[in-house]
Protein backbone atom coordinates (compact mmCIF):
# COMPACT_ATOMS: atom_id res chain seq x y z
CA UNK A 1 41.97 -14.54 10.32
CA UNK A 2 39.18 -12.80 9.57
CA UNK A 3 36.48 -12.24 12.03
CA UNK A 4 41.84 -51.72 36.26
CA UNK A 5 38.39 -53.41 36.41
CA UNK A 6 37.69 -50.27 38.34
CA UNK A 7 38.31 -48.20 36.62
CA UNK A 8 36.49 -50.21 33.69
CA UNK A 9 33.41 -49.71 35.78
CA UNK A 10 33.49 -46.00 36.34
CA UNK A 11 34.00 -46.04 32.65
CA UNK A 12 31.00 -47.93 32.16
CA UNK A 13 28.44 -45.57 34.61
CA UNK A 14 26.04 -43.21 33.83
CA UNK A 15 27.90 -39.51 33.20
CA UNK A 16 25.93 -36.80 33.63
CA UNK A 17 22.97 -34.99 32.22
CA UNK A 18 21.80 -38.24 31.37
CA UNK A 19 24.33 -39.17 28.36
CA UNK A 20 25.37 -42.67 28.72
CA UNK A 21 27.42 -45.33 26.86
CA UNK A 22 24.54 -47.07 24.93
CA UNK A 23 23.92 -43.71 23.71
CA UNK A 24 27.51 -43.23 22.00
CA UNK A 25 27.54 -44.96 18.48
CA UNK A 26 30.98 -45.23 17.28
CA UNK A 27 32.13 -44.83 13.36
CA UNK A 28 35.45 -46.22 12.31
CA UNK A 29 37.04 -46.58 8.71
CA UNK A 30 37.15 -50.70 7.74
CA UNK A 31 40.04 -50.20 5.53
CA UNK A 32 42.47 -48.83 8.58
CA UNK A 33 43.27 -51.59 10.30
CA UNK A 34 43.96 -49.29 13.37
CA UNK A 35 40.52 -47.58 13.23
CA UNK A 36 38.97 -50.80 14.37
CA UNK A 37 41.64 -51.05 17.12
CA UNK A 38 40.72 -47.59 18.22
CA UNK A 39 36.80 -47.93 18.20
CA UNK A 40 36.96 -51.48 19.85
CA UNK A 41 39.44 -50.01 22.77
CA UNK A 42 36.63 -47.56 23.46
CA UNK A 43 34.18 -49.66 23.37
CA UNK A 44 36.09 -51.79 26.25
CA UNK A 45 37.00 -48.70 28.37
CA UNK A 46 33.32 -47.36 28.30
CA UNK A 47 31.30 -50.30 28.17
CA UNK A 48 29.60 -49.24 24.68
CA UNK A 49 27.54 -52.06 23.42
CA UNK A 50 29.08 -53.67 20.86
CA UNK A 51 26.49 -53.52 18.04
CA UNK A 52 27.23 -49.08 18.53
CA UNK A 53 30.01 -49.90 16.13
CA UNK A 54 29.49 -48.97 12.54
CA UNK A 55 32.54 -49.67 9.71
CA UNK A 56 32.18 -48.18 6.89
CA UNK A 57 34.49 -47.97 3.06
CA UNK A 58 35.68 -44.38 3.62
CA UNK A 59 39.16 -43.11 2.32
CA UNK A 60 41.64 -43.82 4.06
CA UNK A 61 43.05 -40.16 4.21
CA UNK A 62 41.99 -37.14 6.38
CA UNK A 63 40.00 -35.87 3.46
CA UNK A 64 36.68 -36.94 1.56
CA UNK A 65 34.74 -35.60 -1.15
CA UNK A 66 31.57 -33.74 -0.91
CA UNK A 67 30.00 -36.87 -3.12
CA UNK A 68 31.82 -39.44 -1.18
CA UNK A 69 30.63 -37.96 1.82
CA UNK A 70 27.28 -38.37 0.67
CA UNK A 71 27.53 -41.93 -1.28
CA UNK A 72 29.89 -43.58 1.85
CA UNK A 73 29.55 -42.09 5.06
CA UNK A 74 26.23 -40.10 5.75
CA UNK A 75 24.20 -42.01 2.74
CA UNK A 76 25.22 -45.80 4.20
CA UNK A 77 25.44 -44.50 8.10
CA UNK A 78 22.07 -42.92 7.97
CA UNK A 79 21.01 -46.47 6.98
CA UNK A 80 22.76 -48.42 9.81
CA UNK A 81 21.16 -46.10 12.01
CA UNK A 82 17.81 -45.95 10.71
CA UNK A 83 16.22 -48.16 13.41
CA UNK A 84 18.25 -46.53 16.01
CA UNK A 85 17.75 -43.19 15.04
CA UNK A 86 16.71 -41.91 18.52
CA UNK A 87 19.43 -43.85 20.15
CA UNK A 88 22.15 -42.51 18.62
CA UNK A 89 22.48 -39.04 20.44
CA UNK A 90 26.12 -39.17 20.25
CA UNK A 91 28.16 -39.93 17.19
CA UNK A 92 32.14 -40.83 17.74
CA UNK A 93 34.26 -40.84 15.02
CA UNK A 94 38.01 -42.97 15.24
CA UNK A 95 41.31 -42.76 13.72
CA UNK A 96 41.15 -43.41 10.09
CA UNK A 97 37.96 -41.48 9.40
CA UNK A 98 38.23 -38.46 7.46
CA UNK A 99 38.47 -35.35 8.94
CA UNK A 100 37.77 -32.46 6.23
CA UNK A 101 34.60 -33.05 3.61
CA UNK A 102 35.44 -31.31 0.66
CA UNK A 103 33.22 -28.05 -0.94
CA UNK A 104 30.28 -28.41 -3.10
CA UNK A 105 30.52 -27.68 -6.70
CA UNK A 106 28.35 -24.92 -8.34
CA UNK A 107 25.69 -26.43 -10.93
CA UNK A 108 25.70 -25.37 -14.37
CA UNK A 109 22.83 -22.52 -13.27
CA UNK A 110 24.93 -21.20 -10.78
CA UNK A 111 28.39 -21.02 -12.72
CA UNK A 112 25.96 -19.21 -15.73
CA UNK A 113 24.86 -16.79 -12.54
CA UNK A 114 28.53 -16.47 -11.33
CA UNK A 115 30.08 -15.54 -14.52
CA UNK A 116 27.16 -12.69 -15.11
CA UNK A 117 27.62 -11.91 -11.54
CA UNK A 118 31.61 -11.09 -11.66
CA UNK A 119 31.12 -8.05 -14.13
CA UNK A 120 29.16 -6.35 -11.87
CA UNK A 121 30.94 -7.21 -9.16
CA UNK A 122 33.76 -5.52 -10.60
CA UNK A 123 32.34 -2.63 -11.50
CA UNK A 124 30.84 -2.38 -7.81
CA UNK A 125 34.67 -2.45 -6.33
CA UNK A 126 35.89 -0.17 -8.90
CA UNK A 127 33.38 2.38 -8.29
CA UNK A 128 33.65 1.84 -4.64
CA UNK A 129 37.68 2.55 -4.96
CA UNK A 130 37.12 5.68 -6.62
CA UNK A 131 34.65 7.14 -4.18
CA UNK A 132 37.11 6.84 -1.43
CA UNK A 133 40.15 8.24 -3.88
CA UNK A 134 37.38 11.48 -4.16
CA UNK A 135 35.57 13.21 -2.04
CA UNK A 136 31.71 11.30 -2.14
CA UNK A 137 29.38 11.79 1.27
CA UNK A 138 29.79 9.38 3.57
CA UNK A 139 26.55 7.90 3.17
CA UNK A 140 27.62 7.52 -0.42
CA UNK A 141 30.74 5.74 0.45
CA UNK A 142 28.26 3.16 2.84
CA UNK A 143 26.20 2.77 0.16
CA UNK A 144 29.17 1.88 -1.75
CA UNK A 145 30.71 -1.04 0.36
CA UNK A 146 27.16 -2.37 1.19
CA UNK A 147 26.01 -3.04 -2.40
CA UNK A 148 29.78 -4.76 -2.61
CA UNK A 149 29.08 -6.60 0.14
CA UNK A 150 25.81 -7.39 -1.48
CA UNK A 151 27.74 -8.56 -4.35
CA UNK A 152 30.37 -10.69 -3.12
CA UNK A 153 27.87 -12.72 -0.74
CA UNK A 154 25.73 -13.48 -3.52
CA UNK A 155 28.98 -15.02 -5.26
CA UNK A 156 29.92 -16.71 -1.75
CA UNK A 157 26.28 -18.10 -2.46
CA UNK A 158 26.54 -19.35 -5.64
CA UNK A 159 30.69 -20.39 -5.86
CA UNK A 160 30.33 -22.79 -2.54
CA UNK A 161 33.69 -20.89 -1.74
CA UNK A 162 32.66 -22.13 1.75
CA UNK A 163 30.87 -25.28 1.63
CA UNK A 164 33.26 -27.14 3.07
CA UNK A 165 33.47 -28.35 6.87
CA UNK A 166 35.01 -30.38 9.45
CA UNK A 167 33.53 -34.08 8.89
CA UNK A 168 31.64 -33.90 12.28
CA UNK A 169 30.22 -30.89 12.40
CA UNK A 170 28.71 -32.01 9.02
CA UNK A 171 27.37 -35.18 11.03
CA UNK A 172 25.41 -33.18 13.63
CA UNK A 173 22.84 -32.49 10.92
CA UNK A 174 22.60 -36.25 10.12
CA UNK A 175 19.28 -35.92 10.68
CA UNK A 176 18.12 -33.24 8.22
CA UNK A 177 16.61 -33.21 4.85
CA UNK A 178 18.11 -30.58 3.68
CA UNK A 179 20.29 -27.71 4.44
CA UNK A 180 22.16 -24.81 2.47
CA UNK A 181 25.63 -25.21 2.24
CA UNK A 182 27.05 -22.02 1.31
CA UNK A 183 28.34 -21.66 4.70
CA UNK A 184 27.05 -22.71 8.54
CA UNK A 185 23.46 -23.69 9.89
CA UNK A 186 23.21 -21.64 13.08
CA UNK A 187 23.08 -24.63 15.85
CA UNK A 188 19.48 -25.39 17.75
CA UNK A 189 21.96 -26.70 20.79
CA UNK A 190 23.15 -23.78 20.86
CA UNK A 191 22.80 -22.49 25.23
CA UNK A 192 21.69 -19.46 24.11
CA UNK A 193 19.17 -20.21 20.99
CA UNK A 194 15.68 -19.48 21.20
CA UNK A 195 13.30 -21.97 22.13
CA UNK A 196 10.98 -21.93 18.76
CA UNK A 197 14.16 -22.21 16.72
CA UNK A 198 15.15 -25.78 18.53
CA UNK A 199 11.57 -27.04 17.94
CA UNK A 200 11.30 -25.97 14.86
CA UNK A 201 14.86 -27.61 13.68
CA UNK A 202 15.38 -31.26 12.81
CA UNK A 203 17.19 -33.21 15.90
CA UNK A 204 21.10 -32.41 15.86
CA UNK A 205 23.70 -35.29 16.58
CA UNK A 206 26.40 -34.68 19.17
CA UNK A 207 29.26 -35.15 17.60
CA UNK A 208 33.16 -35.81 18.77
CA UNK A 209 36.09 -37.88 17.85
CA UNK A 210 39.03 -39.92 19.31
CA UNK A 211 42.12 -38.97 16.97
CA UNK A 212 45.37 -37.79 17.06
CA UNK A 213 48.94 -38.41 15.56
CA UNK A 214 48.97 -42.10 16.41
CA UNK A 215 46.30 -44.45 17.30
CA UNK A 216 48.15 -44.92 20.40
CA UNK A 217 47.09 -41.20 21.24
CA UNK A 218 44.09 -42.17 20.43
CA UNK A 219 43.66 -44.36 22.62
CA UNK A 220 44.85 -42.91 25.68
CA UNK A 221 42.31 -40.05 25.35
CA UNK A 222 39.70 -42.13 26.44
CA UNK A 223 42.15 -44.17 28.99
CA UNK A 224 43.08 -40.38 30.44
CA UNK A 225 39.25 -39.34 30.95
CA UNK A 226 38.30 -42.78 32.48
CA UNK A 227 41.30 -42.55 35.33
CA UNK A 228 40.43 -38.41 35.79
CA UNK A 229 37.20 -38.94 36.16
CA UNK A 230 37.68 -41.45 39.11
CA UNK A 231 39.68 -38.73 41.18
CA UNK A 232 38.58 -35.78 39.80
CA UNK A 233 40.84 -33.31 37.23
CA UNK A 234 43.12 -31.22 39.52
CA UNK A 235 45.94 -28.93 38.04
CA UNK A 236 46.55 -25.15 37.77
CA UNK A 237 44.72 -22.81 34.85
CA UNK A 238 46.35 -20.66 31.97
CA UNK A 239 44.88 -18.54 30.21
CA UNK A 240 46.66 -16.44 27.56
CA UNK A 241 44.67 -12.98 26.24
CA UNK A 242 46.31 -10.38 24.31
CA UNK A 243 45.07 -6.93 26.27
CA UNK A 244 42.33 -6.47 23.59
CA UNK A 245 40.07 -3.87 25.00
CA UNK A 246 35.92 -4.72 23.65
CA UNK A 247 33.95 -2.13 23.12
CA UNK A 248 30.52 -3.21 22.12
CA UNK A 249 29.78 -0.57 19.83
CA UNK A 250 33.09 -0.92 17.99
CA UNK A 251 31.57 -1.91 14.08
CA UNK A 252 34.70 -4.12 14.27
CA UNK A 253 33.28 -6.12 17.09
CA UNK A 254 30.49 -7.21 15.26
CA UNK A 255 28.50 -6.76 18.59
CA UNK A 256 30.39 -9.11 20.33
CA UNK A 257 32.11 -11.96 17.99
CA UNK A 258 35.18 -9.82 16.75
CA UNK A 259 39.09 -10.32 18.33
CA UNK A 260 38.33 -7.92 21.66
CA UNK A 261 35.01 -9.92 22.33
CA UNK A 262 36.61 -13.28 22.49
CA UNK A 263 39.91 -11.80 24.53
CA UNK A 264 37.33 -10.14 26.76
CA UNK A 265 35.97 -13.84 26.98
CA UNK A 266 39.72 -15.50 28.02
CA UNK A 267 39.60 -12.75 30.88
CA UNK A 268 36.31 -13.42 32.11
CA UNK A 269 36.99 -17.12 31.67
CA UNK A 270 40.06 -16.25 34.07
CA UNK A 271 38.07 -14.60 36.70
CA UNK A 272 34.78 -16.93 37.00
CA UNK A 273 37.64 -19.80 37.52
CA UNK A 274 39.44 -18.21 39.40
CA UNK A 275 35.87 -17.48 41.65
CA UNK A 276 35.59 -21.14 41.51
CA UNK A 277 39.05 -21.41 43.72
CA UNK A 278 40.70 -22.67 41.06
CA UNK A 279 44.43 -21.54 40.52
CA UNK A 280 44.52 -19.23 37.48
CA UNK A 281 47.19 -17.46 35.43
CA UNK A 282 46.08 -15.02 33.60
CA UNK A 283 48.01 -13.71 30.71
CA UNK A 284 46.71 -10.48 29.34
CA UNK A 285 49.82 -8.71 27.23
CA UNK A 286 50.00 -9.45 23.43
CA UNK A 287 52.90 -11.74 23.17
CA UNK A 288 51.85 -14.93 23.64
CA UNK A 289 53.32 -17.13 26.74
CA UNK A 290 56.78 -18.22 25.69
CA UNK A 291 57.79 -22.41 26.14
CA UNK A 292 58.31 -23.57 29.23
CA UNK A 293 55.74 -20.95 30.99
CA UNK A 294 53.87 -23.17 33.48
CA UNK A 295 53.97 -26.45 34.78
CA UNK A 296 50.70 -29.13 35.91
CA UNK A 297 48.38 -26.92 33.59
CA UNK A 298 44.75 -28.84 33.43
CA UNK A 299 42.93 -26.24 31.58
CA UNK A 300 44.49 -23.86 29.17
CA UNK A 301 43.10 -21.31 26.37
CA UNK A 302 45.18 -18.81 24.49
CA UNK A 303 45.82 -17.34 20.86
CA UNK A 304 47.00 -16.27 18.19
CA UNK A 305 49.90 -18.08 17.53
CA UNK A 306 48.72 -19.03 13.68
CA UNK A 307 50.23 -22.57 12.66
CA UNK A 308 52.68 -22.03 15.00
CA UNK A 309 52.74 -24.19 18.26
CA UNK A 310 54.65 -22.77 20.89
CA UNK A 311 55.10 -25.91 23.86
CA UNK A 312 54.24 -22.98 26.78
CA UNK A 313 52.71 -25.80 29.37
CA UNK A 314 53.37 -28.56 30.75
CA UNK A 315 50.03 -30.27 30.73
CA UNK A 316 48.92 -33.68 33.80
CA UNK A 317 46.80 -36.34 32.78
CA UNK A 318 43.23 -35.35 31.71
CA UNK A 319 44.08 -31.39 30.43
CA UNK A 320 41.53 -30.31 28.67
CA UNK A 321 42.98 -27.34 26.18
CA UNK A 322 42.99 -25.30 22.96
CA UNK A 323 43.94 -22.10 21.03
CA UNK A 324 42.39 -19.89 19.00
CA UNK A 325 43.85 -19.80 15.53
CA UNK A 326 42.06 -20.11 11.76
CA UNK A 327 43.94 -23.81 11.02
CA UNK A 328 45.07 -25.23 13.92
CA UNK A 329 43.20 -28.69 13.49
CA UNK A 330 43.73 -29.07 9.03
CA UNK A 331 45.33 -32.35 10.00
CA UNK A 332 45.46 -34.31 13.36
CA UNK A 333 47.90 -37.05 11.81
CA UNK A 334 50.62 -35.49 10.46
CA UNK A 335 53.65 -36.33 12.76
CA UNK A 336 55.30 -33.21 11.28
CA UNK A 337 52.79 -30.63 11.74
CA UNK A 338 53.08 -27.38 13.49
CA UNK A 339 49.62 -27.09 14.32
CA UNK A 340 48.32 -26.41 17.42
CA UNK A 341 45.33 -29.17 17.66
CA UNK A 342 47.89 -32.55 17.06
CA UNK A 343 50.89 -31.23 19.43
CA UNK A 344 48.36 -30.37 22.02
CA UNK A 345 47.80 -33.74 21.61
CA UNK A 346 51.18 -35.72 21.86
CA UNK A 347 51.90 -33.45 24.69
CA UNK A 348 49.46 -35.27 26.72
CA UNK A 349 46.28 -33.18 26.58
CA UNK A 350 43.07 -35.41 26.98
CA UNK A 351 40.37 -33.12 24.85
CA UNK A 352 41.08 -29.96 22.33
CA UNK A 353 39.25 -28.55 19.95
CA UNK A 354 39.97 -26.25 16.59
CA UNK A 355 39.14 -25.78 12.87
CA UNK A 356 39.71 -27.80 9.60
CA UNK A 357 39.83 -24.42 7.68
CA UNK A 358 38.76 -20.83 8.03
CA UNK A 359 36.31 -20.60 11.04
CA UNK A 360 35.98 -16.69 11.50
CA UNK A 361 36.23 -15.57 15.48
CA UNK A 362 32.34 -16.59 15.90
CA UNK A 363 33.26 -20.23 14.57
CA UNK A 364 34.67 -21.08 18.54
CA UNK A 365 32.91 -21.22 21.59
CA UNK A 366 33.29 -18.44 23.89
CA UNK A 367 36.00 -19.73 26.59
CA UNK A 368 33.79 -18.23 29.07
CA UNK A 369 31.00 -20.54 28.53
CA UNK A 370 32.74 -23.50 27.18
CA UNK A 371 34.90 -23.69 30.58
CA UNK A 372 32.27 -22.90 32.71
CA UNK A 373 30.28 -24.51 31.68
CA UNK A 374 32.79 -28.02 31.88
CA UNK A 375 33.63 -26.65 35.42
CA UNK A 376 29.84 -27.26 36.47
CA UNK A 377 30.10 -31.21 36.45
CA UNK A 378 26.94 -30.86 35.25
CA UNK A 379 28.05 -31.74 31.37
CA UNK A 380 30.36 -33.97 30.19
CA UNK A 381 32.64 -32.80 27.22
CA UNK A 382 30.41 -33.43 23.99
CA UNK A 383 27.65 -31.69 25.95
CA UNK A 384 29.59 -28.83 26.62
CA UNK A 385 30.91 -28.22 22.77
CA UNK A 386 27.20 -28.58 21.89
CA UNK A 387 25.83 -25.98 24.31
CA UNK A 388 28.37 -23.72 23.60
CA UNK A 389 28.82 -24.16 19.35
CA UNK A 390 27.69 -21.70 17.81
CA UNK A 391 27.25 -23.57 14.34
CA UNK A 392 27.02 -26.92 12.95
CA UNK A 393 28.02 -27.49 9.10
CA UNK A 394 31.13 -25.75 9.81
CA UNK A 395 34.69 -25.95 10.28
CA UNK A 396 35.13 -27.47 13.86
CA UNK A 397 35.89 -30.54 15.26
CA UNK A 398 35.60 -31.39 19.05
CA UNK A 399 38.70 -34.39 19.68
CA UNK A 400 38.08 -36.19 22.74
CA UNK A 401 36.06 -38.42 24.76
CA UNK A 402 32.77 -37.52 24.47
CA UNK A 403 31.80 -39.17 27.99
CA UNK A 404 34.68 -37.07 29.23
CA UNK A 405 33.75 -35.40 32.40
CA UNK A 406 36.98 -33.95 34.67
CA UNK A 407 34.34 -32.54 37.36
CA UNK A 408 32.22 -34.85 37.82
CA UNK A 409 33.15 -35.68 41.17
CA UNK A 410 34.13 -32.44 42.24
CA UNK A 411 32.03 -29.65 40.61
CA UNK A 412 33.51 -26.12 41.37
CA UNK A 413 30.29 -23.92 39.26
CA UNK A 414 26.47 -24.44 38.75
CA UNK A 415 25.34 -23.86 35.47
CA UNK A 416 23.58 -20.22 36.55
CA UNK A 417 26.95 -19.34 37.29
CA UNK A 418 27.49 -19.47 33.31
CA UNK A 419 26.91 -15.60 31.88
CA UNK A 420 26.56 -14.61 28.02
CA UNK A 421 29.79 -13.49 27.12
CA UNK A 422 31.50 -11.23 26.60
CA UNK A 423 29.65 -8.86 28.95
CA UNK A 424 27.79 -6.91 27.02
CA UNK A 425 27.72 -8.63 23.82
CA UNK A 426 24.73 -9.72 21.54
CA UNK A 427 23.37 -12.92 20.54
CA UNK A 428 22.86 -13.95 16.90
CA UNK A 429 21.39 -17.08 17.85
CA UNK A 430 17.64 -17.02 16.54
């Protein structure tokens, strides 16, 4: 990796800062039977008005097309939505819809660009090689690497090596024009983006999705959060770092985004929980926490365990929990999959999130600020992705109930109590 009718009724109130039902607008796939089954369960539990609902003719598959995408989900759901436009702050995709839209191909300009490109690029590398195998200045060696660098993101550019993204993090830019696609749009939502950027930017959609290995998992994501919510999410905290030291002005740490930044995050995650009087574990030696490590685990963030899930909690009812890995969400369905994302999943967790493909370090949130930030109360779950996000148009997906809010009822943090992190680092937000 490189960088109860009572229940039905709590459903049904307002969740906090100000999201509520009517503003969720759900998306399910009309030729999976069980996608209907799963957006019209929802729609019960959470007392979302029935005309939110929006079928569309999408593959039935966890995969689309970048032209598909365009011509059968964001072309004809732009359209459905086009006189609810500033209703629909949240959009929830179901079972059945696709998961992964596919890369953009390079026009005919840019493949006569690439293949002029490659020579140079080659000679850039080679010449680069040799100055190291010699004995060239160092400022000649960074001159070097840079103009390879140069190089090799201009063919990122023009190749669309990494156009592709998770489905809903596509969807959050519903709303816009027009947007490159050579890689991420830095997210307006974003807690820590500047002010002028978010006016200036085109509204962004919230985005989330109910999913899993079964529809019956599916389901019971949004049963779990409607029963927490009602008495509150209780359970112990694990959180799993690797003894990473950061050092800010390590080149590696890319002033804050690189593999100590984000371990430095799971510890301070640890300790502003732990200030909350929550019960925390704290794991902070390289070898990740072997199966069977804790029992009645509600909140739990590790790594880097790559494709590999290793069943180290025992998770209650409502767990909200994920680990930090480059693939660990590529499919959600597959009942044979190692991943982390789908056994998180059908071992009982109630919200997780985690890439589709390659998401660097800086593609998650910071655990810091994505669990504090859920421990306020003050956010339910889709808020809480979006504040803390650094980039839509990219490989994430959030799976849960958007609505979702496990302290509602018993808030352990304010929102000030929420710090940049790591400690330190720097923000690329503009």
């Amino acid at each position: 990796m490189r960088f109860t009718l009572c229940l039905a009724l709590l459903g049904a109130a307002s969740t906090a800062a100000g999201l509520e039902p009517k503003d969720v607008f759900v998306v399910a796939n009309k030729n999976v039977p069980a996608s209907r089954e799963v957006a019209e369960h929802y729609l019960a539990r959470r007392g979302v008005p029935k005309e939110n609902l929006i079928e569309l003719d999408l593959p039935a598959g966890e995969d689309i097309s970048r032209d598909d995408y365009d011509a059968k989900l964001a072309g004809p759901l732009r359209a459905a939505l086009k006189d609810r436009r500033d209703a629909a702050r949240v959009i929830l995709t179901v079972y059945g819809v696709p998961l992964r839209v596919g890369g953009k191909q390079p026009s005919a300009e840019e493949k006569a660009e690439l293949a002029k490109l490659q020579p140079e690029l080659d000679a850039a590398k080679k010449k680069a090689d040799e100055l190291k195998k010699g004995k060239a200045e160092p400022a000649e060696l960074l001159a070097a690497a840079r103009r390879v660098n140069e190089l090799e993101s201009r063919r990122i550019v023009l190749s669309h090596q990494e156009s592709g993204a998770s489905v809903d993090s596509e969807l959050m830019l519903l709303w816009w024009p027009k947007y490159p696609l050579a890689r991420w749009v830095m997210n307006p939502l974003y807690w820590r983006a500047s002010e002028g950027y978010r006016k200036a930017s085109p509204p962004v959609v919230l985005t989330s999705r109910l999913d899993g290995p079964s529809p019956a998992i599916a389901r019971r994501l949004v049963d779990d959060a409607v029963a927490v919510e009602s008495r509150g999410l209780s359970g112990s905290v694990v959180i799993d770092a690797r003894g990473i030291k950061f050092d800010v002005n390590d080149p590696t740490e890319n002033g804050g985004y690189g593999y100590g930044a984000y371990d430095e995050s799971m510890r301070e995650a640890a300790a502003l929980l732990k200030g909350a009087g929550l019960g925390v574990t704290l794991d902070d030696k390289d070898a990740l926490l072997p199966a069977g490590s804790a029992k009645g685990v509600a909140v739990y963030c590790g790594w880097y365990s790559l494709a590999k899930f290793v069943d180290c909690c025992e998770f209650v009812p409502g767990a909200v929990a994920w680990h930090l890995a480059s693939s660990e969400a590529v499919t959600l369905r597959d009942p044979k999959s190692t991943l982390w994302c789908p056994n998180l999943l059908r071992k009982g967790v109630a919200a997780t999130l985690g890439p589709v493909g390659e998401p660097y370090t800086v593609g998650f949130p910071k655990p810091e600020e994505f669990f504090g930030f859920l421990a306020t109360g003050e956010f339910t779950l889709v808020e809480c992705y979006a504040r803390t996000t650094i980039f839509c148009s990219w490989t994430m997906v959030l799976v849960g109930d958007p609505l979702y809010n496990p302290f509602t009822n018993n808030p352990r943090l304010k929102a000030a109590d929420v710090a940049p992190s790591p400690k330190g680092g720097k923000n690329i937000a503009p």
